[in-house]
C-alpha atoms as a PDB file:
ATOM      1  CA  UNK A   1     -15.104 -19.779 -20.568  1.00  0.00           C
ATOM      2  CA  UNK A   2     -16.904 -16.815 -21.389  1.00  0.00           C
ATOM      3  CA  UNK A   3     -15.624 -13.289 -20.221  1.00  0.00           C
ATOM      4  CA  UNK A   4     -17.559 -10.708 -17.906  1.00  0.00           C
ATOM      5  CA  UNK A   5     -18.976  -8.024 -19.999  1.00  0.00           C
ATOM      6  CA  UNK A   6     -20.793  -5.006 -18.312  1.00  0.00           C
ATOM      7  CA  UNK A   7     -22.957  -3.914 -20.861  1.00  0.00           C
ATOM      8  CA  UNK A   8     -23.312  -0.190 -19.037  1.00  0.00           C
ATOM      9  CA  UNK A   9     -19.514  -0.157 -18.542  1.00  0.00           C
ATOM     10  CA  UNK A  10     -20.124   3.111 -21.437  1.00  0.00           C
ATOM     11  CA  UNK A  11     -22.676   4.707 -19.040  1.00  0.00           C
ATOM     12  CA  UNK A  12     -20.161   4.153 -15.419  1.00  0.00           C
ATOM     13  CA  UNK A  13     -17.078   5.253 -17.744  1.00  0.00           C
ATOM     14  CA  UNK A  14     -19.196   8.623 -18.940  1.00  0.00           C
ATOM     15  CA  UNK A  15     -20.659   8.902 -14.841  1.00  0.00           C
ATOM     16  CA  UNK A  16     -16.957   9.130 -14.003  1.00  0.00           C
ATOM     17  CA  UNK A  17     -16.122  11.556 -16.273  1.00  0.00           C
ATOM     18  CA  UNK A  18     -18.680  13.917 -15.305  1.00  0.00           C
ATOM     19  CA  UNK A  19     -18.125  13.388 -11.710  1.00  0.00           C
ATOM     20  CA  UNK A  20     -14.562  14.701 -12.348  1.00  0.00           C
ATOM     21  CA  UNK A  21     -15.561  17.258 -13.890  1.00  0.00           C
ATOM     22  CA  UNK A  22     -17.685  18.423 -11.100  1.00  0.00           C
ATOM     23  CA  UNK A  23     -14.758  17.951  -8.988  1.00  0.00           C
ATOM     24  CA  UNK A  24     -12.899  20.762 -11.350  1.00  0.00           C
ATOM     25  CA  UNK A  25     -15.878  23.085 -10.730  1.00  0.00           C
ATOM     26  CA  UNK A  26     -16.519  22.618  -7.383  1.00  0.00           C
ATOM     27  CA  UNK A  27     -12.714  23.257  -6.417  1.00  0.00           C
ATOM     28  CA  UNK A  28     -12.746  26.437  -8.498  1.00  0.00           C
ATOM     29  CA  UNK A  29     -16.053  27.538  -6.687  1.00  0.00           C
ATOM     30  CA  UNK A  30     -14.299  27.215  -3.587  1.00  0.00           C
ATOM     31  CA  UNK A  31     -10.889  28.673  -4.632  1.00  0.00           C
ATOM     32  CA  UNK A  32     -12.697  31.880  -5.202  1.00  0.00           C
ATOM     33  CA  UNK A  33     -14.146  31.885  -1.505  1.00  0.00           C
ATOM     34  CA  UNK A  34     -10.695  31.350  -0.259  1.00  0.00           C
ATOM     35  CA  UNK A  35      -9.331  33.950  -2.561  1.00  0.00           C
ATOM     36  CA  UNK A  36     -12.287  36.172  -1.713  1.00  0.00           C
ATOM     37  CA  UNK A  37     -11.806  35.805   2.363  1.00  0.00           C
ATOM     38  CA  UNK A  38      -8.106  36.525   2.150  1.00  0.00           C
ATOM     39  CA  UNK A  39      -9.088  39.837  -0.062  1.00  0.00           C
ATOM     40  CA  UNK A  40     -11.157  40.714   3.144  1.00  0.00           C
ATOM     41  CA  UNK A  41      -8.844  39.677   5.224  1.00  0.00           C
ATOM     42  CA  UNK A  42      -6.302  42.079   3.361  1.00  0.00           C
ATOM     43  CA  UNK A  43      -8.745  45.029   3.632  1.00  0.00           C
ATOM     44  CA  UNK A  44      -8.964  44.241   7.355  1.00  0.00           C
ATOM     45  CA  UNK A  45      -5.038  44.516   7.621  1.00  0.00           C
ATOM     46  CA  UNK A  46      -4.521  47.948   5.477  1.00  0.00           C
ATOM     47  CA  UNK A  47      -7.999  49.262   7.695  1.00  0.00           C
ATOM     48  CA  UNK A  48      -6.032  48.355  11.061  1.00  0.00           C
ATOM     49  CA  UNK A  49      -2.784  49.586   9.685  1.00  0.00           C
ATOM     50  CA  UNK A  50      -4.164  52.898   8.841  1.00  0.00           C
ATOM     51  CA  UNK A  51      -5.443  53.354  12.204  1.00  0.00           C
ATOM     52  CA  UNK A  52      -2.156  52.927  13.817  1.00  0.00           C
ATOM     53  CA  UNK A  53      -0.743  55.333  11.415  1.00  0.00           C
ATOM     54  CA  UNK A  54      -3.341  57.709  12.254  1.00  0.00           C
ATOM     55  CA  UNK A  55      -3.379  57.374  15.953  1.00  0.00           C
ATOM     56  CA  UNK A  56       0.728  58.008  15.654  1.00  0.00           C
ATOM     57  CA  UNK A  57      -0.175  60.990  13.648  1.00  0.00           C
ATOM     58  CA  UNK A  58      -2.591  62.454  16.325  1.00  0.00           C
ATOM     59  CA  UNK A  59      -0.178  62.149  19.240  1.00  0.00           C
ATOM     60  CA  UNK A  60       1.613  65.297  17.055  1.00  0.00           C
ATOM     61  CA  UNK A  61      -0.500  68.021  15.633  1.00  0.00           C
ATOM     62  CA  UNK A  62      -3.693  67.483  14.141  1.00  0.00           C
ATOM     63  CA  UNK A  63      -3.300  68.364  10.181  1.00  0.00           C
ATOM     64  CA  UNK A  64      -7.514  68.725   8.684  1.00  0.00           C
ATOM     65  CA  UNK A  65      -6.065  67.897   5.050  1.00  0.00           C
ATOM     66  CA  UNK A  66      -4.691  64.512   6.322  1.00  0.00           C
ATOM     67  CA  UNK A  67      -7.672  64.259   8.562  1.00  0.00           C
ATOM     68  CA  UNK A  68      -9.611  64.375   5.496  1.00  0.00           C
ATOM     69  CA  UNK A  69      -7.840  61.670   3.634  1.00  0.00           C
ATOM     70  CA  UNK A  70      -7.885  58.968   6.015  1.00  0.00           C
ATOM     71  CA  UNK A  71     -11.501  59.862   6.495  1.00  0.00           C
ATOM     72  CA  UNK A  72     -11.691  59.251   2.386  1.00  0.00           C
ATOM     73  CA  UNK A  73      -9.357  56.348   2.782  1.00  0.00           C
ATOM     74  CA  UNK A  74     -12.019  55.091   5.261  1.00  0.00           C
ATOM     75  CA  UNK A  75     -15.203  55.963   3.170  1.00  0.00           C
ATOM     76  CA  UNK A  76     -13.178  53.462   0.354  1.00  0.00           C
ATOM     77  CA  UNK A  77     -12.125  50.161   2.450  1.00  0.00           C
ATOM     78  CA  UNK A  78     -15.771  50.487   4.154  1.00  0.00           C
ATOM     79  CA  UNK A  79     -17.540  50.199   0.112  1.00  0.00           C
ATOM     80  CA  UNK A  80     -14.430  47.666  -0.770  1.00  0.00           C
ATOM     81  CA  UNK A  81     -15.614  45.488   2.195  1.00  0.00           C
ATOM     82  CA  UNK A  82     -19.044  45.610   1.748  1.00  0.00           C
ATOM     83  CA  UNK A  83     -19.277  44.557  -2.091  1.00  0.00           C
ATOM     84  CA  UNK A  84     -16.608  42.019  -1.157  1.00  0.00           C
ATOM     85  CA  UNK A  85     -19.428  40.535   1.636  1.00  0.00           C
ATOM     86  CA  UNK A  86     -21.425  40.287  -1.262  1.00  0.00           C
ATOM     87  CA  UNK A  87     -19.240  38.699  -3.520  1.00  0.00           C
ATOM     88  CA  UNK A  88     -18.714  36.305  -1.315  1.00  0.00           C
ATOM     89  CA  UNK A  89     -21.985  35.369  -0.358  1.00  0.00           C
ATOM     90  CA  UNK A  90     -22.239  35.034  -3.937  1.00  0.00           C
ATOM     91  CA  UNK A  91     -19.377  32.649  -4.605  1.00  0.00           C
ATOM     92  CA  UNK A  92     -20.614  31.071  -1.225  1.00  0.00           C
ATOM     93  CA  UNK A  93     -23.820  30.435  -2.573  1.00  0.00           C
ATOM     94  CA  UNK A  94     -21.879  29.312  -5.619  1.00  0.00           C
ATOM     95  CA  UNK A  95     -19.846  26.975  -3.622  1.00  0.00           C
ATOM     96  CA  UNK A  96     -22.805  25.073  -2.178  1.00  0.00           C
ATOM     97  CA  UNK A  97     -24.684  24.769  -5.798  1.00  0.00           C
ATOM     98  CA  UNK A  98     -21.439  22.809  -7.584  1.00  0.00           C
ATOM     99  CA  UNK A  99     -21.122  20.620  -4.379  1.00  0.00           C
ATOM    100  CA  UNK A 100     -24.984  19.779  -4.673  1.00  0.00           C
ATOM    101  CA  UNK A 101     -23.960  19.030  -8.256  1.00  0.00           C
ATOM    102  CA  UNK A 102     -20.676  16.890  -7.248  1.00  0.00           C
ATOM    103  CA  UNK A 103     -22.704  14.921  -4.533  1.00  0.00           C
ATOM    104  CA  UNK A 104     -25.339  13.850  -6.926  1.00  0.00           C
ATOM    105  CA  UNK A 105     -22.886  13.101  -9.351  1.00  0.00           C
ATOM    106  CA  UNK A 106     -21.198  10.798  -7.838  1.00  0.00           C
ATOM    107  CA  UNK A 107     -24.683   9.447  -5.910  1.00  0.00           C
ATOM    108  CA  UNK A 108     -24.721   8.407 -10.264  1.00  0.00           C
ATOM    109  CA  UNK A 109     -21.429   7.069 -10.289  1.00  0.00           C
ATOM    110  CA  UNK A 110     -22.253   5.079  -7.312  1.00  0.00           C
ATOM    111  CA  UNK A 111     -25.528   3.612  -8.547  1.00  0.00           C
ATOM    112  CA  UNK A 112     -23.532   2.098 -11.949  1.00  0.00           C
ATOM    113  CA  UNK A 113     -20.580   0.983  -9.374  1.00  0.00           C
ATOM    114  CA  UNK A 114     -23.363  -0.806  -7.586  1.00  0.00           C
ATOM    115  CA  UNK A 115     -25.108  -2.677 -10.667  1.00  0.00           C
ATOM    116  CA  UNK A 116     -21.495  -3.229 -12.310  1.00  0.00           C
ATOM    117  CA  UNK A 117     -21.026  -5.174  -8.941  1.00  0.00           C
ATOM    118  CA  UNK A 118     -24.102  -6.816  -8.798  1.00  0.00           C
ATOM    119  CA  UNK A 119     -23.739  -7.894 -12.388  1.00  0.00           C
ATOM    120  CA  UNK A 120     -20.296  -9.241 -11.699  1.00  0.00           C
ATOM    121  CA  UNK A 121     -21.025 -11.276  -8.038  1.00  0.00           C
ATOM    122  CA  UNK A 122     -24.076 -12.416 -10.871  1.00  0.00           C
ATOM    123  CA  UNK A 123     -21.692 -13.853 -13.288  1.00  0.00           C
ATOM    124  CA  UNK A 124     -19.371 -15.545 -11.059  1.00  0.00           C
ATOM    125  CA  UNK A 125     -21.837 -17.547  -9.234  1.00  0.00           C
ATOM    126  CA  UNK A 126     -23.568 -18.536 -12.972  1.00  0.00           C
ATOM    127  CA  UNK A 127     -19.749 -19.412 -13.573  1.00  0.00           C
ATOM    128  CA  UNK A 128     -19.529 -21.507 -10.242  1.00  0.00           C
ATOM    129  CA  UNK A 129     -22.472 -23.692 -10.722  1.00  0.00           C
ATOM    130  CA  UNK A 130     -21.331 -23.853 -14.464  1.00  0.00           C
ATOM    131  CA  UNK A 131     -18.188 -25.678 -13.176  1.00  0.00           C
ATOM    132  CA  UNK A 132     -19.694 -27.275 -10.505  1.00  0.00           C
ATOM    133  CA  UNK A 133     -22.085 -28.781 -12.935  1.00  0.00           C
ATOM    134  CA  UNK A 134     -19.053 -30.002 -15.191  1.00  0.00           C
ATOM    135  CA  UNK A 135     -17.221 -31.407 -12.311  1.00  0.00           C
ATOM    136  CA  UNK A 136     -20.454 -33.397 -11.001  1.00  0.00           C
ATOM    137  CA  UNK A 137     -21.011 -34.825 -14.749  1.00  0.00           C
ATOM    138  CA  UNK A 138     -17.073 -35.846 -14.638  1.00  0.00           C
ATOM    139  CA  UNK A 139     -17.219 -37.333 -10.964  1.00  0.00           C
ATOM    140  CA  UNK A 140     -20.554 -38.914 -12.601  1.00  0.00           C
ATOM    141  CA  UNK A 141     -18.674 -40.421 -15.933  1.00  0.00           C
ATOM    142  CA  UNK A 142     -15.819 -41.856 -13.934  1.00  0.00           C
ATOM    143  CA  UNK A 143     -18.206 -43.142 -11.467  1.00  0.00           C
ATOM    144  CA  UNK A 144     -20.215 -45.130 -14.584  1.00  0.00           C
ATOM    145  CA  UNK A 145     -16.591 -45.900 -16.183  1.00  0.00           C
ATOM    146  CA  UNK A 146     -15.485 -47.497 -13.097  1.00  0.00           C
ATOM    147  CA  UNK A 147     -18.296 -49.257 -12.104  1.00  0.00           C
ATOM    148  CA  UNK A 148     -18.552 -50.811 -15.583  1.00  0.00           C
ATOM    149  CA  UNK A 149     -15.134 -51.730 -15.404  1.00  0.00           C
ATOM    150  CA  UNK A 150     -15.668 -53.820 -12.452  1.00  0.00           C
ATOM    151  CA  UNK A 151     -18.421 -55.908 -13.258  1.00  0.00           C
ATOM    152  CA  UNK A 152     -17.077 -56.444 -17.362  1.00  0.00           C
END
């Protein structure tokens, strides 16, 4: 009996391939979000920290030079946070494209998964009424055989 054979079994195997790979990309797209929120979330921290150290500071005597630094210190985390919003949008944005990309990839994988299937539940029914045709011409021979027998 002859063996099943996908002749696209190349094309699935190469579909799979780049479906992983768009797996790869699309975790590292969102790895940098994640990274990129907690770096906010760490500015958010050292910004709410600071203004428990400065309202313990002003309780005591008000020094202009520190005053002046926090004020500074402020200015910085307030620029840090804004082009990490944009970063993030960015890698957001990012994010989105490579899981477009990893959706239709495997909507490609799917479609050769489909007509390797199809192909297959083909070939076993050909292979079924192949047998079923052998066994009817045997039931058919020993039917002749034994009715030839009986009136020799």
């Amino acid at each position: 009996m002859k063996k099943f054979r996908f002749r696209l079994e190349r094309m699935l195997q190469i579909k799979k391939h780049l479906e992983r790979e768009k797996q790869k990309t699309h975790g590292a797209a969102s790895r940098k979000v994640v990274e990129q929120e907690s770096y906010l979330s760490d500015l958010n921290r050292s910004r709410e920290k600071t203004q428990c150290q400065q309202r313990a500071m002003l309780s005591g005597g008000i020094n202009p030079n520190q005053l002046v630094n926090y004020s500074r210190f402020y200015l910085k985390l307030k620029k840090q946070e804004l082009t990490g919003r944009e970063i993030l949008k960015a890698y957001i944005a990012e994010r989105e494209k490579r899981r477009l990309e990893l959706v239709e990839a495997t909507r490609q994988k799917k479609i050769y998964e489909k007509l390797r299937e199809h192909r297959m539940d083909t070939f076993n029914r050909e292979i079924e009424l192949l047998t079923q045709k052998d066994q009817d011409e045997m039931a058919a021979k020993m039917h002749i055989n034994k009715r030839s027998s009986h009136h020799g």
